[in-house]
Protein backbone atom coordinates (compact mmCIF):
# COMPACT_ATOMS: atom_id res chain seq x y z
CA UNK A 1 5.47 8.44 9.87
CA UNK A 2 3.72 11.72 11.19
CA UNK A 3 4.07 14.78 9.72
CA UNK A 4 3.02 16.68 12.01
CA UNK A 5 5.90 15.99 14.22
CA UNK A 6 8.16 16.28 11.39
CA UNK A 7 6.80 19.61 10.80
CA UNK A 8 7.25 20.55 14.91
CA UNK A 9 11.04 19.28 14.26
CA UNK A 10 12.53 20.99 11.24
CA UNK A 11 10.94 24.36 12.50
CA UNK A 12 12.59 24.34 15.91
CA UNK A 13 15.59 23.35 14.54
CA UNK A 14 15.50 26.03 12.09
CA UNK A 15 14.76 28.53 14.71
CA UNK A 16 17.58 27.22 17.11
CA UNK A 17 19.89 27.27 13.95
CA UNK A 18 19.43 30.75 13.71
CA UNK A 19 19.73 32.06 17.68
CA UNK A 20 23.28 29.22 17.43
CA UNK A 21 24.56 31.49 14.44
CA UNK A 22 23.50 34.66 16.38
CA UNK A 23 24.98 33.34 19.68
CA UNK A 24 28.54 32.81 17.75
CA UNK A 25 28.29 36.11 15.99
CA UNK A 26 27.88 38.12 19.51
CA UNK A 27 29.52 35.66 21.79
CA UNK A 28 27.36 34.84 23.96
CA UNK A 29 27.92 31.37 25.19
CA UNK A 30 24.66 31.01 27.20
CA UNK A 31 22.67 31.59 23.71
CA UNK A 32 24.72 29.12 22.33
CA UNK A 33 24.65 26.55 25.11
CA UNK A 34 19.94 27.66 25.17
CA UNK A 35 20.30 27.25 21.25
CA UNK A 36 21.74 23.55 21.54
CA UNK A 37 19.68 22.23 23.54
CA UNK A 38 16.41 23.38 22.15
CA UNK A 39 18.43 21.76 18.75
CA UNK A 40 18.46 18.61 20.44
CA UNK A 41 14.78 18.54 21.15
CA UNK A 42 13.81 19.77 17.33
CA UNK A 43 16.31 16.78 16.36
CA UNK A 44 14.26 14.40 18.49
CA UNK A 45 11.08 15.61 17.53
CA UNK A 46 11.92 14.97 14.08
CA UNK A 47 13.09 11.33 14.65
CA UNK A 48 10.36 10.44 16.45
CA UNK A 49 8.14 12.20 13.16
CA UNK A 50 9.57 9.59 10.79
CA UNK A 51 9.63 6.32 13.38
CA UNK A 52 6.21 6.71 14.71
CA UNK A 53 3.40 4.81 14.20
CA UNK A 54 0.72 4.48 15.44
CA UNK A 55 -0.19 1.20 18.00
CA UNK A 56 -3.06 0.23 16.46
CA UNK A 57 -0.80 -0.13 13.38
CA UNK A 58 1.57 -2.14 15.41
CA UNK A 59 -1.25 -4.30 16.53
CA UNK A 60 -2.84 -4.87 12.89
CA UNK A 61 0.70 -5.56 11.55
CA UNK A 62 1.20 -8.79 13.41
CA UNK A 63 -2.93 -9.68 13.17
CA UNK A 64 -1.88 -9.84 9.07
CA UNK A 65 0.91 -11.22 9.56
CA UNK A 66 -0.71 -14.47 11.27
CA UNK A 67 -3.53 -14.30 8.92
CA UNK A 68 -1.11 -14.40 5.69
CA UNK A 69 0.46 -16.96 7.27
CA UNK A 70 -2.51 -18.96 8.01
CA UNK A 71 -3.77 -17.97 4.15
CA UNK A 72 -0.15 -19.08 2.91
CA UNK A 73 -0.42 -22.65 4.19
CA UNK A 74 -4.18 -23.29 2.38
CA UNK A 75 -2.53 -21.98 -0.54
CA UNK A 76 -0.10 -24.68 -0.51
CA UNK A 77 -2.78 -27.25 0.55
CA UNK A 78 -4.62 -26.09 -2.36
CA UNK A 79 -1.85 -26.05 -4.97
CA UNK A 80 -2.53 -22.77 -5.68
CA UNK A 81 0.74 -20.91 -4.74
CA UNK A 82 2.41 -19.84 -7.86
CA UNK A 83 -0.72 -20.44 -10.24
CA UNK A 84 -1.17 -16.20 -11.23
CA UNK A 85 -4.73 -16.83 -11.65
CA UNK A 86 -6.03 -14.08 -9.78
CA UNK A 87 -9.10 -12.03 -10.50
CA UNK A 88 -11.20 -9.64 -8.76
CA UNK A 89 -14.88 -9.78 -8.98
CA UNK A 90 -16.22 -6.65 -8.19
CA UNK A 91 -20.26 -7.93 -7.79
CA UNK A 92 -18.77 -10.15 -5.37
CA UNK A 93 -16.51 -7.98 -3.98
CA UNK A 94 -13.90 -10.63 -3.43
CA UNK A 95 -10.28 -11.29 -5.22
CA UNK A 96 -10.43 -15.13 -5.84
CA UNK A 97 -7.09 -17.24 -6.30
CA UNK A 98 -7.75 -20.25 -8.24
CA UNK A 99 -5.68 -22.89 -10.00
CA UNK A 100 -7.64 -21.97 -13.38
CA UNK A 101 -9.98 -18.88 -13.88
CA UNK A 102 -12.81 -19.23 -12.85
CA UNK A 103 -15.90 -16.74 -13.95
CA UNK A 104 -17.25 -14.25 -11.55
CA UNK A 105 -20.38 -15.26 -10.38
CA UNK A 106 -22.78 -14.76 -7.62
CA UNK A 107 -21.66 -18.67 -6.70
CA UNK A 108 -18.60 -17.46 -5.30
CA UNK A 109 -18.75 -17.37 -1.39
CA UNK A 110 -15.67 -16.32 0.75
CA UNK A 111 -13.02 -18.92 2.11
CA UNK A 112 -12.10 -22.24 0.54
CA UNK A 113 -14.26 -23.73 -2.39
CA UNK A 114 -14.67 -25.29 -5.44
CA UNK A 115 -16.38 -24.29 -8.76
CA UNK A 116 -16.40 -26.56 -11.58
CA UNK A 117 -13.49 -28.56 -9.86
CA UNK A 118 -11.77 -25.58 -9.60
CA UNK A 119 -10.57 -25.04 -6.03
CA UNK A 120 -10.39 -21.83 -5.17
CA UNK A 121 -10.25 -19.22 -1.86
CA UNK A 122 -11.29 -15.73 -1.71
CA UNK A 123 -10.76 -13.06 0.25
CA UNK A 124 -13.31 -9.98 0.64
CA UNK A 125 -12.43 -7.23 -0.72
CA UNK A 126 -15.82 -4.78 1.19
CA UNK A 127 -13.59 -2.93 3.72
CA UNK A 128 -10.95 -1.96 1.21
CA UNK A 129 -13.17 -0.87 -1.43
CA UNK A 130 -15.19 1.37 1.49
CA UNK A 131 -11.61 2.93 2.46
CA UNK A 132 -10.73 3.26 -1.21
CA UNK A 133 -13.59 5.42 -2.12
CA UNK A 134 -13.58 7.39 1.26
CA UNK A 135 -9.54 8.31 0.19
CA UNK A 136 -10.26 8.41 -3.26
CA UNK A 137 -13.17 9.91 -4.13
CA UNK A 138 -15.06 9.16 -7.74
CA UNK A 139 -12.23 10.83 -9.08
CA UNK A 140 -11.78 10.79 -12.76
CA UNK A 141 -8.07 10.35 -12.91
CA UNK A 142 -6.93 7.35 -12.09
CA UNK A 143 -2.97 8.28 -11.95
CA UNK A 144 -4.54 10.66 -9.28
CA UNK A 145 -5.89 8.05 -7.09
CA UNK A 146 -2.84 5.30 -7.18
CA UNK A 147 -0.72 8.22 -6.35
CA UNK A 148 -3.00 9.24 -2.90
CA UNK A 149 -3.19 5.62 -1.91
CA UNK A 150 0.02 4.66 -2.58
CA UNK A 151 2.25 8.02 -2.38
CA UNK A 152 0.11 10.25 0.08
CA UNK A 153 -1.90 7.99 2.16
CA UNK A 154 1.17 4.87 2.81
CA UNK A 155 4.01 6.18 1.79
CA UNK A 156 4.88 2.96 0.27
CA UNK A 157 6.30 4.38 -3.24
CA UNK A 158 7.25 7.52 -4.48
CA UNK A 159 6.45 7.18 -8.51
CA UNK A 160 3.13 5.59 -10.20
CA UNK A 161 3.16 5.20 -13.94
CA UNK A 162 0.54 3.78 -15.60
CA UNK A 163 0.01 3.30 -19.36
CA UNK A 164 -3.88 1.84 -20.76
CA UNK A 165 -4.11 0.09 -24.07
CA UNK A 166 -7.99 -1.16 -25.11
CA UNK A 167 -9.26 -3.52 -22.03
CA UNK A 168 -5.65 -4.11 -20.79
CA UNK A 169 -3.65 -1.48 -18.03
CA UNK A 170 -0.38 -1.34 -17.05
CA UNK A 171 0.28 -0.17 -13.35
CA UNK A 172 4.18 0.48 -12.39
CA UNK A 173 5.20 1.37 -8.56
CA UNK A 174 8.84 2.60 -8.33
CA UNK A 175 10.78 3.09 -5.94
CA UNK A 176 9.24 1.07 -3.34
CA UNK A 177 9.50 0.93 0.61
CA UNK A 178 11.18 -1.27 2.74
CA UNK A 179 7.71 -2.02 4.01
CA UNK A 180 6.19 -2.13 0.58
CA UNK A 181 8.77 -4.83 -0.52
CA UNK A 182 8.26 -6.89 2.27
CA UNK A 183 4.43 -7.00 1.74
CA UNK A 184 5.09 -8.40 -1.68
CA UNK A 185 6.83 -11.51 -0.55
CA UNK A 186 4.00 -13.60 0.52
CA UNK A 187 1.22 -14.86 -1.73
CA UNK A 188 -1.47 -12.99 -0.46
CA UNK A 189 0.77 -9.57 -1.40
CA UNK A 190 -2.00 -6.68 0.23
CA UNK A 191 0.27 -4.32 -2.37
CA UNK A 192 -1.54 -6.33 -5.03
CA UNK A 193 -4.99 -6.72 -3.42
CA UNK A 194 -5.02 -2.57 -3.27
CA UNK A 195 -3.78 -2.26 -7.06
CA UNK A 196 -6.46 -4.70 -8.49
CA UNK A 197 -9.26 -2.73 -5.62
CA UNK A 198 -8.59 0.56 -6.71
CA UNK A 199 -8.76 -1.06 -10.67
CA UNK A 200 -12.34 -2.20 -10.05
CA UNK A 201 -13.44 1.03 -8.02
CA UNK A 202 -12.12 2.83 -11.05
CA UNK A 203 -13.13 1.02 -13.68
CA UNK A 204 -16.38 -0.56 -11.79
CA UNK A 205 -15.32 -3.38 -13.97
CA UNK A 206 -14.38 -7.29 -12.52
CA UNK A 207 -10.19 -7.06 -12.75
CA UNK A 208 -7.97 -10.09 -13.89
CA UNK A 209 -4.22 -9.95 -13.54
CA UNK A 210 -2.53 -11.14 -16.89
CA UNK A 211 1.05 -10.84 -15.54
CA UNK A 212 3.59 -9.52 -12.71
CA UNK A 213 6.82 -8.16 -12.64
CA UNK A 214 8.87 -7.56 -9.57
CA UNK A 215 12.31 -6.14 -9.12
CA UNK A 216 14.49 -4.70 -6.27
CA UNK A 217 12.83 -1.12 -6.42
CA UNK A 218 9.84 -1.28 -8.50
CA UNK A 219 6.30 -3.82 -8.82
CA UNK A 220 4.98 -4.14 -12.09
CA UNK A 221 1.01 -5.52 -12.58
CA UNK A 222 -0.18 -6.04 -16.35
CA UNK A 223 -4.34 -5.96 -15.57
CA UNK A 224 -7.18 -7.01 -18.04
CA UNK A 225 -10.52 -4.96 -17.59
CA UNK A 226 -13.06 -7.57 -18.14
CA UNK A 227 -16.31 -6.48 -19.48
CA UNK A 228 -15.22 -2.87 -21.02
């Protein structure tokens, strides 16, 4: 989406709107026939404001797209598909899958490993946590930084409720985008990488996810805030 040609759109078409309406009221069929066409172009305009994107998007789509695939198969290998044990360890600054949990520790490296028999893989987590605090800020409110990530910044919900009870957190997206729905079928999910990231930048706490829920228009994460 881009808003600025969304923004070009609607006001031509309001403007052509109004010289159509004063075309019919005095008759004039050439101000009509002007008036439609510059319509048509505010129509397009706006079209093109909610279908673009931009190609370096396009490019990075199917780049993660190989890469979860490629991720999804040592998963399997692994046997952890399926297992929930996911934590993010913030020192680190990696979100390790693991068939049990596994403490955070300065003895887990990126990839595939093992830690007291417990095969694991992590992914970094360093470039998301730099773009999270460039968007977010230190900001106090933590409603207030879900909702630029997730609302402003990707448009991939439009509602972001989150409730906080001792060391455990509650995070609820609603009403979810095609695109955010189809990020959430694969293991990896990125839609739950950003949730836990923004967690620990908020926090500045190592992140565990104690459960999941997710339905046709809304993705549920219960969180534990290890440490506080």
């Amino acid at each position: 989406m881009e808003n600025r040609y969304i923004i070009i759109g609607l006001a031509i078409i309001s403007i052509s709107s109004l010289f159509i309406v004063y075309g019919v009221l005095i008759s004039n069929d050439r101000v009509i026939g002007v008036s439609l066409s510059i319509l048509v172009v505010g129509v397009v305009s706006t079209a093109v404001g909610t279908t673009y994107r931009e190609p370096l998007e396009e490019m990075l789509e199917h780049y993660i797209h190989d890469l979860n695939l490629f991720y999804t198969s040592v998963l399997e290998d692994t046997g952890i598909v399926g297992s929930h044990k996911i934590k993010l360890c913030l020192e680190d600054r990696v979100i390790v899958f693991s068939e049990r949990v596994i403490p955070c520790s300065r003895n887990i490296s990126v990839g595939v490993n093992m830690l007291d028999r417990v095969p694991y893989i992590a992914l970094p987590i360093t470039n998301i946590l730099d773009y999270i605090s460039k968007v977010v800020g230190e900001s106090s409110d933590v409603v207030d930084g879900f909702r630029k990530i997730f609302i402003d910044t990707s448009y991939l919900c439009r509602e972001v409720a989150i409730t906080k009870e001792n060391d455990t957190i509650s995070i609820e997206l609603s009403k979810l985008s095609e695109k955010a729905l189809e990020m959430m079928k694969t293991p990896i999910n990125i839609i739950r990488v950003y949730v836990l990231t923004l967690l620990a930048h908020h926090f500045k706490n190592d992140i565990e996810i104690v459960d999941e829920v997710i339905t046709a228009e809304s993705y549920k994460i219960i969180a534990k805030i290890l440490g506080e």
